[in-house]
C-alpha atoms as a PDB file:
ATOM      1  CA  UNK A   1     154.052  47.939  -7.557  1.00  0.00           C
ATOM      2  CA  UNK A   2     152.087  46.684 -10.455  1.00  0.00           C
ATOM      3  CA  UNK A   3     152.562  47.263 -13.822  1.00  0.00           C
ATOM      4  CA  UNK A   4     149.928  49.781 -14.504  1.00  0.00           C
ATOM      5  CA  UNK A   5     151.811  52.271 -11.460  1.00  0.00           C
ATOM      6  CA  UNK A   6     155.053  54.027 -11.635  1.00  0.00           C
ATOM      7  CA  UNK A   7     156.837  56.019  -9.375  1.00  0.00           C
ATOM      8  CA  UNK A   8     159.061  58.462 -11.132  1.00  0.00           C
ATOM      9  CA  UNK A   9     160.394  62.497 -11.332  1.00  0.00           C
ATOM     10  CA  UNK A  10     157.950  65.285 -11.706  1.00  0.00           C
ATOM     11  CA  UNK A  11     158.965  66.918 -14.862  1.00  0.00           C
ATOM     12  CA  UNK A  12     157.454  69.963 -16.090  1.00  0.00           C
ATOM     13  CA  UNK A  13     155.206  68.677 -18.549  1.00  0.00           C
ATOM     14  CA  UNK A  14     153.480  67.225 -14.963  1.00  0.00           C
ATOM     15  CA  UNK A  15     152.684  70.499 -13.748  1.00  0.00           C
ATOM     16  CA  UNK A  16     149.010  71.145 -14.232  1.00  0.00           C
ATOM     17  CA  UNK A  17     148.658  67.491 -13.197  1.00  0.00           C
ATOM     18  CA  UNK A  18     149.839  68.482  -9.741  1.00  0.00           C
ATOM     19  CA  UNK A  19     148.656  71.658  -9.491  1.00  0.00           C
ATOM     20  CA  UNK A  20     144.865  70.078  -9.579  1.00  0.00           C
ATOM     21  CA  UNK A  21     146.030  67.732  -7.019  1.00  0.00           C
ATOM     22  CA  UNK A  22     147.179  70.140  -4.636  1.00  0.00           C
ATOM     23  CA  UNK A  23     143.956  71.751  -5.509  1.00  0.00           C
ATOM     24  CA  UNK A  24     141.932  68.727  -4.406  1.00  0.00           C
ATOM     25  CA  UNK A  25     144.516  68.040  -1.533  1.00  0.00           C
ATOM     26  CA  UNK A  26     143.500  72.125  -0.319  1.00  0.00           C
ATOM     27  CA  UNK A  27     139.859  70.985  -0.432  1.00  0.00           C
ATOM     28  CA  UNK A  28     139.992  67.892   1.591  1.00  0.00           C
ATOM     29  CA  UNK A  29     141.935  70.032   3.924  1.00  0.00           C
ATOM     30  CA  UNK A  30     139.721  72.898   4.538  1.00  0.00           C
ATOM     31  CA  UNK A  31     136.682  70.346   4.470  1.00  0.00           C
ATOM     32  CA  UNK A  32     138.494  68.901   7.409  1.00  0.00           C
ATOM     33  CA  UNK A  33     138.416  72.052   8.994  1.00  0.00           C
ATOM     34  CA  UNK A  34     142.137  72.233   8.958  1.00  0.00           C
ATOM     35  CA  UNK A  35     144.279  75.760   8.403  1.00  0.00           C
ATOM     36  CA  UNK A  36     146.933  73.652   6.552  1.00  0.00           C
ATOM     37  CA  UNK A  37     147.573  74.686   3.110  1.00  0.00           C
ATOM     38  CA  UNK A  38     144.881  77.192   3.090  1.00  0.00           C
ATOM     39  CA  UNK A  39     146.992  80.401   2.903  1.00  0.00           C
ATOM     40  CA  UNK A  40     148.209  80.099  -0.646  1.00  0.00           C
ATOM     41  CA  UNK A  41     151.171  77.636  -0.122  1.00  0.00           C
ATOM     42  CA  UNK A  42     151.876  75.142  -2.040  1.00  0.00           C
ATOM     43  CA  UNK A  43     151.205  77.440  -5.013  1.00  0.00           C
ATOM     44  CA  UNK A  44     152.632  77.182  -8.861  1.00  0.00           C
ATOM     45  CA  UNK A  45     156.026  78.318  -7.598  1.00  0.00           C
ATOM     46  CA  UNK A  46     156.634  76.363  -4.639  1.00  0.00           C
ATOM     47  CA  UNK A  47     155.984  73.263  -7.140  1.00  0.00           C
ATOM     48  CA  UNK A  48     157.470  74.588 -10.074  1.00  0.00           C
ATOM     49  CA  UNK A  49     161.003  75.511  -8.225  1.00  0.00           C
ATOM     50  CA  UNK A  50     160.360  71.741  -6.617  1.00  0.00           C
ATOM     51  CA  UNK A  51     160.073  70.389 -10.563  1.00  0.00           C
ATOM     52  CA  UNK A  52     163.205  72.849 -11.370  1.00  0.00           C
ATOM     53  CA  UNK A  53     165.295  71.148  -8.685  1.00  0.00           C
ATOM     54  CA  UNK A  54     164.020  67.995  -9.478  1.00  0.00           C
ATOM     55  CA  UNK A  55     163.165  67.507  -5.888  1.00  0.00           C
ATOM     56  CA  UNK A  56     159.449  66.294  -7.042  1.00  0.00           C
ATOM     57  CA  UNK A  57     157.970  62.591  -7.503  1.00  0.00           C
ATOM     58  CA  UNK A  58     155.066  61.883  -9.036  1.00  0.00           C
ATOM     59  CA  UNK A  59     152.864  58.212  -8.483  1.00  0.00           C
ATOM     60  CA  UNK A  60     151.267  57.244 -12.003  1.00  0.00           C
ATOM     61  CA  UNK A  61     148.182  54.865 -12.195  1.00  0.00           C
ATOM     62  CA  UNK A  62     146.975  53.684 -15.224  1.00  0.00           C
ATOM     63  CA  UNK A  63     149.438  56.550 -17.116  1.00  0.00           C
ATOM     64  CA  UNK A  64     147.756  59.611 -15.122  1.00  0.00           C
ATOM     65  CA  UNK A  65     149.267  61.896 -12.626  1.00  0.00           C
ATOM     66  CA  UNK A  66     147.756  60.104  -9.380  1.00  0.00           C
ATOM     67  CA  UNK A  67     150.364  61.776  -6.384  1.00  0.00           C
ATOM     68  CA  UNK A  68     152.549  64.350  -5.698  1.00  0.00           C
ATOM     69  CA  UNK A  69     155.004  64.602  -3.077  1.00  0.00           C
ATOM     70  CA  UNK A  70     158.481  66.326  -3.135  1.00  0.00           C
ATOM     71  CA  UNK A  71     161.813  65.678  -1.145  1.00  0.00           C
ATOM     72  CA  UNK A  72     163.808  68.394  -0.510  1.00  0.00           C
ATOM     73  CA  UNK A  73     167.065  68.610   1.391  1.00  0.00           C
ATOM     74  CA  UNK A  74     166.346  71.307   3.467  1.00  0.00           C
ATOM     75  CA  UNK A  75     163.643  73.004   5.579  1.00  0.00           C
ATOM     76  CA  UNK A  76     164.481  75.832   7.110  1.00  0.00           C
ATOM     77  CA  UNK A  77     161.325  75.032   9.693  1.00  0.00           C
ATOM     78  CA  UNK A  78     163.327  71.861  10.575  1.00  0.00           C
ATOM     79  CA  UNK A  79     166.392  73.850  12.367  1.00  0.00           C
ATOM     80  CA  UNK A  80     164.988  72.705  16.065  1.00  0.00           C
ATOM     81  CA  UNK A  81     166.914  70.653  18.339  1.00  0.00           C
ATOM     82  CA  UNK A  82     163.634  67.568  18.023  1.00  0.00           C
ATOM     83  CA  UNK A  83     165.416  65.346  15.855  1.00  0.00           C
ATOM     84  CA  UNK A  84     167.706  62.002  16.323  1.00  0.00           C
ATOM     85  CA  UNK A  85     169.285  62.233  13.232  1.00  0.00           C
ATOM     86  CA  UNK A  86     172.131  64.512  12.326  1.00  0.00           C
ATOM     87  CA  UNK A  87     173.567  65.065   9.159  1.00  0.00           C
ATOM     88  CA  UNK A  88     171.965  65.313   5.520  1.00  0.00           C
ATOM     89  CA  UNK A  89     168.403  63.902   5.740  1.00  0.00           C
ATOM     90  CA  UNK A  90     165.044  64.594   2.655  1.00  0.00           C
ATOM     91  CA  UNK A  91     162.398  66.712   3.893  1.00  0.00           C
ATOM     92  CA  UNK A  92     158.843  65.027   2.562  1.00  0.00           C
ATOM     93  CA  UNK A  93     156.382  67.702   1.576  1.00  0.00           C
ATOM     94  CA  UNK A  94     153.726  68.795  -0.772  1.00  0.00           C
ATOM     95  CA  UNK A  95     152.186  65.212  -0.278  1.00  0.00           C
ATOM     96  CA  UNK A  96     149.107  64.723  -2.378  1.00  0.00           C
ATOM     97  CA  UNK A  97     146.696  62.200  -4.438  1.00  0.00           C
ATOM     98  CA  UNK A  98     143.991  62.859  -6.648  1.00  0.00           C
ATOM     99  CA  UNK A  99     140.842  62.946  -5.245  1.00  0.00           C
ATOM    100  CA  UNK A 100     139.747  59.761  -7.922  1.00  0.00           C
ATOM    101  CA  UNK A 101     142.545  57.890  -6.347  1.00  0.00           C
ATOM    102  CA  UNK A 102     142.246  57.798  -2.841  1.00  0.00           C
ATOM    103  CA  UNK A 103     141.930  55.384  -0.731  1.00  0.00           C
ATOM    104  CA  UNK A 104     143.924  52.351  -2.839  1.00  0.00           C
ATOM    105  CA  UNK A 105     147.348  52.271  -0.438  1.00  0.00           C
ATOM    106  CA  UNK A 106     148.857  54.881  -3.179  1.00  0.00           C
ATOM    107  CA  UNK A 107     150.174  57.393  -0.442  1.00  0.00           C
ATOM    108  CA  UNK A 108     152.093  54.374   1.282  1.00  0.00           C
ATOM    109  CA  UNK A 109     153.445  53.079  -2.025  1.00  0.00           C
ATOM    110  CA  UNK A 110     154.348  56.706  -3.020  1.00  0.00           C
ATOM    111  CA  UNK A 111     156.189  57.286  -0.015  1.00  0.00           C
ATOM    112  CA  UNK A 112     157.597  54.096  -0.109  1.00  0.00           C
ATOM    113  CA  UNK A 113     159.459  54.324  -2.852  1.00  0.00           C
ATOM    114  CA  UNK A 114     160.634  57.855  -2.737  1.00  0.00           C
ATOM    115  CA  UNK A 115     162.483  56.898   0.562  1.00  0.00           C
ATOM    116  CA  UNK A 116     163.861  53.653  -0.989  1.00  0.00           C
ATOM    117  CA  UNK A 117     165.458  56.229  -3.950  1.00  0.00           C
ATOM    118  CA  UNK A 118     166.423  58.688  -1.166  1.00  0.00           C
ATOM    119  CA  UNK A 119     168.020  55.512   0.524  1.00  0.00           C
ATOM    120  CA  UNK A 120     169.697  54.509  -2.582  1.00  0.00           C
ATOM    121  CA  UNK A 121     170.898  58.166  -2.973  1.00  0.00           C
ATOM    122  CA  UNK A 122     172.799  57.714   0.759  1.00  0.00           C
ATOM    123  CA  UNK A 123     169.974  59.494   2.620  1.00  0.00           C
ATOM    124  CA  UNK A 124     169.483  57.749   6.145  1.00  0.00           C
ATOM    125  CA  UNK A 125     166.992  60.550   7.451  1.00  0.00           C
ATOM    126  CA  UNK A 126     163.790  61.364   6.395  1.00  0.00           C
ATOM    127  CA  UNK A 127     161.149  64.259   7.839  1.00  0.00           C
ATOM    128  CA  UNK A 128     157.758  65.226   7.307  1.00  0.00           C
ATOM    129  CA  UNK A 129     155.228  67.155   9.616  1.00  0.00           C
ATOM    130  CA  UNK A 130     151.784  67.759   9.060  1.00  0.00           C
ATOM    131  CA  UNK A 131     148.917  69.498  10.579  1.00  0.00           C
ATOM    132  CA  UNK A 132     146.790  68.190  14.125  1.00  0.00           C
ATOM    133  CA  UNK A 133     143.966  67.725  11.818  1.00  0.00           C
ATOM    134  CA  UNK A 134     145.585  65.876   9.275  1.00  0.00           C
ATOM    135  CA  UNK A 135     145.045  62.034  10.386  1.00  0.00           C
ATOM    136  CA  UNK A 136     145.586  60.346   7.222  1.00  0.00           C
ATOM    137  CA  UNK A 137     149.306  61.714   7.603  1.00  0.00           C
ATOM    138  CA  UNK A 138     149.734  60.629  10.728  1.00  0.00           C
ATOM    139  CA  UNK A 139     148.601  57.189  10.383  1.00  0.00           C
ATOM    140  CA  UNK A 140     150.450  56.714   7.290  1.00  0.00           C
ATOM    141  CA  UNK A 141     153.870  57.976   9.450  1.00  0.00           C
ATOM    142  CA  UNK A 142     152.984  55.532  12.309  1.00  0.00           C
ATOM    143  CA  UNK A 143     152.311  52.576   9.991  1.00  0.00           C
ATOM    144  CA  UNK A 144     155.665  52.954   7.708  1.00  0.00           C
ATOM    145  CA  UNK A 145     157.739  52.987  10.588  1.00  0.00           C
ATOM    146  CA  UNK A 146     158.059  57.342  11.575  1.00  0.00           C
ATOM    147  CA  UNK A 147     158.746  58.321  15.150  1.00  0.00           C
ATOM    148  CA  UNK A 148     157.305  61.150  16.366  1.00  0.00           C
ATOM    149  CA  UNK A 149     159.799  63.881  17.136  1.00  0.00           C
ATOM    150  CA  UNK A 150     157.336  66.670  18.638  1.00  0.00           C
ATOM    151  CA  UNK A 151     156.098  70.001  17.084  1.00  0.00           C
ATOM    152  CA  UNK A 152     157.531  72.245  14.997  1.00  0.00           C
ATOM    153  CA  UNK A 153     156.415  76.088  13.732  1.00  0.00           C
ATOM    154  CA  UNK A 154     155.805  76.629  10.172  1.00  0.00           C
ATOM    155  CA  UNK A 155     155.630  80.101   8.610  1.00  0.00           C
ATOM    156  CA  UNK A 156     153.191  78.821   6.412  1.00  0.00           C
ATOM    157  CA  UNK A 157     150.082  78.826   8.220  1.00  0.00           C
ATOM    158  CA  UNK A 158     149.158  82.245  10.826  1.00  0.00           C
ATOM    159  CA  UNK A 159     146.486  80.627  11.611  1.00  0.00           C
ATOM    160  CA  UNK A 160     147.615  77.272  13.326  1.00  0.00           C
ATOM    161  CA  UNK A 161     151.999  77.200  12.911  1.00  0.00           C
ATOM    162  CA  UNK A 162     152.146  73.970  14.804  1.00  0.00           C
ATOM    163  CA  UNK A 163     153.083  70.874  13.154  1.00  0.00           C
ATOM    164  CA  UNK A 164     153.372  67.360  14.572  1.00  0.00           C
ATOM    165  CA  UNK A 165     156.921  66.177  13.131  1.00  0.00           C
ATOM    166  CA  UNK A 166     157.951  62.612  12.039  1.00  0.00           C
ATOM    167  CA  UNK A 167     161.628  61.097  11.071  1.00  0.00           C
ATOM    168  CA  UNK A 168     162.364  57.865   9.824  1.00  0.00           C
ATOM    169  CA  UNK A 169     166.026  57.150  10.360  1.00  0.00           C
ATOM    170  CA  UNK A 170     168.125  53.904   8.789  1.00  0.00           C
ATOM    171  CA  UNK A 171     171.518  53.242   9.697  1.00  0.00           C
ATOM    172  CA  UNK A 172     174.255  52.364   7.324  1.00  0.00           C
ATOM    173  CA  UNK A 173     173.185  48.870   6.781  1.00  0.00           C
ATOM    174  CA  UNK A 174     169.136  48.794   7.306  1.00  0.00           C
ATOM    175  CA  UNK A 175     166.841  48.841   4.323  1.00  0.00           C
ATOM    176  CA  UNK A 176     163.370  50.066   4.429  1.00  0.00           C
ATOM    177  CA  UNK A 177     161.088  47.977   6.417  1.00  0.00           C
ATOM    178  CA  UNK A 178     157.628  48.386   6.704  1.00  0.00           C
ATOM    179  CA  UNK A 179     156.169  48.668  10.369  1.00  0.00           C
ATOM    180  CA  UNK A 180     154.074  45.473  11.401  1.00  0.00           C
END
């Protein structure tokens, strides 16, 4: 990470920062022809309770508001019987950069380091899912190392609930590696 980018906590004072990147994020979306995100979630509460239990990063470039992501402990769309890991485990969602910022490796460095805190924090599982259309998700998974687990249902989306899941699992002694 260079010294011009910082990973760190959403805090409030980020919010309209990430609410126009979930905007943007919305708009790549749709112009992929995707149903993801285009019902109204993530909205200002979603983010703002992920800001209140300080379950949100944010990626800064050159002291702006570049990514969003959040890691939460829970999903409730998770409870399936897909996944090799048991136990606690982060949930990565609400992943996001601003549309000036794509495309310079910021999504991998984002995600990067928000599993190296989670691993820090004892966390030795780590989910995400995303839509069929999405990918730039599903690349990223691949290339840092994600197994894919099958699909899960969201209650998000009534247009398309299926999501491809990922998990990235470490055991006691492993640090992150990247994939080669």
């Amino acid at each position: 990470m260079t010294e011009e980018t910082l990973v760190r906590k959403a805090e409030s004072r980020d919010l309209e920062d990430i609410i126009a990147i979930i905007k943007d994020a919305k708009a790549l979306l749709k112009a992929q022809k995707s149903s993801q995100w285009q019902e109204g979630y993530p909205n200002r509460a979603s983010i703002k309770e992920d800001l209140d239990n300080k379950q949100g990063w944010v990626l800064l470039k050159e002291g702006q508001v570049a990514a969003y992501m959040a890691a939460t402990d829970f999903d409730p769309n998770y409870e399936v019987p897909i996944w090799a890991g048991s136990g606690r485990y982060w949930a990565l969602h609400r992943f996001a950069i601003k549309k000036d910022f794509r495309g310079q490796g910021l999504s991998q460095l984002l995600l990067k380091k928000v599993i190296a805190f989670g691993q820090e924090s004892g966390i030795k599982s780590f989910r995400l899912d995303t839509g069929k259309q999405n990918q730039a998700v599903q690349h990223l998974a691949d290339k840092l190392g994600f197994v894919y687990r099958g699909i899960i249902t969201v209650t998000s989306d009534s247009v398309d609930p299926e999501r491809r899941a990922y998990e990235l699992l470490f055991d006691k002694q492993e640090k992150y590696k990247e994939k080669n």
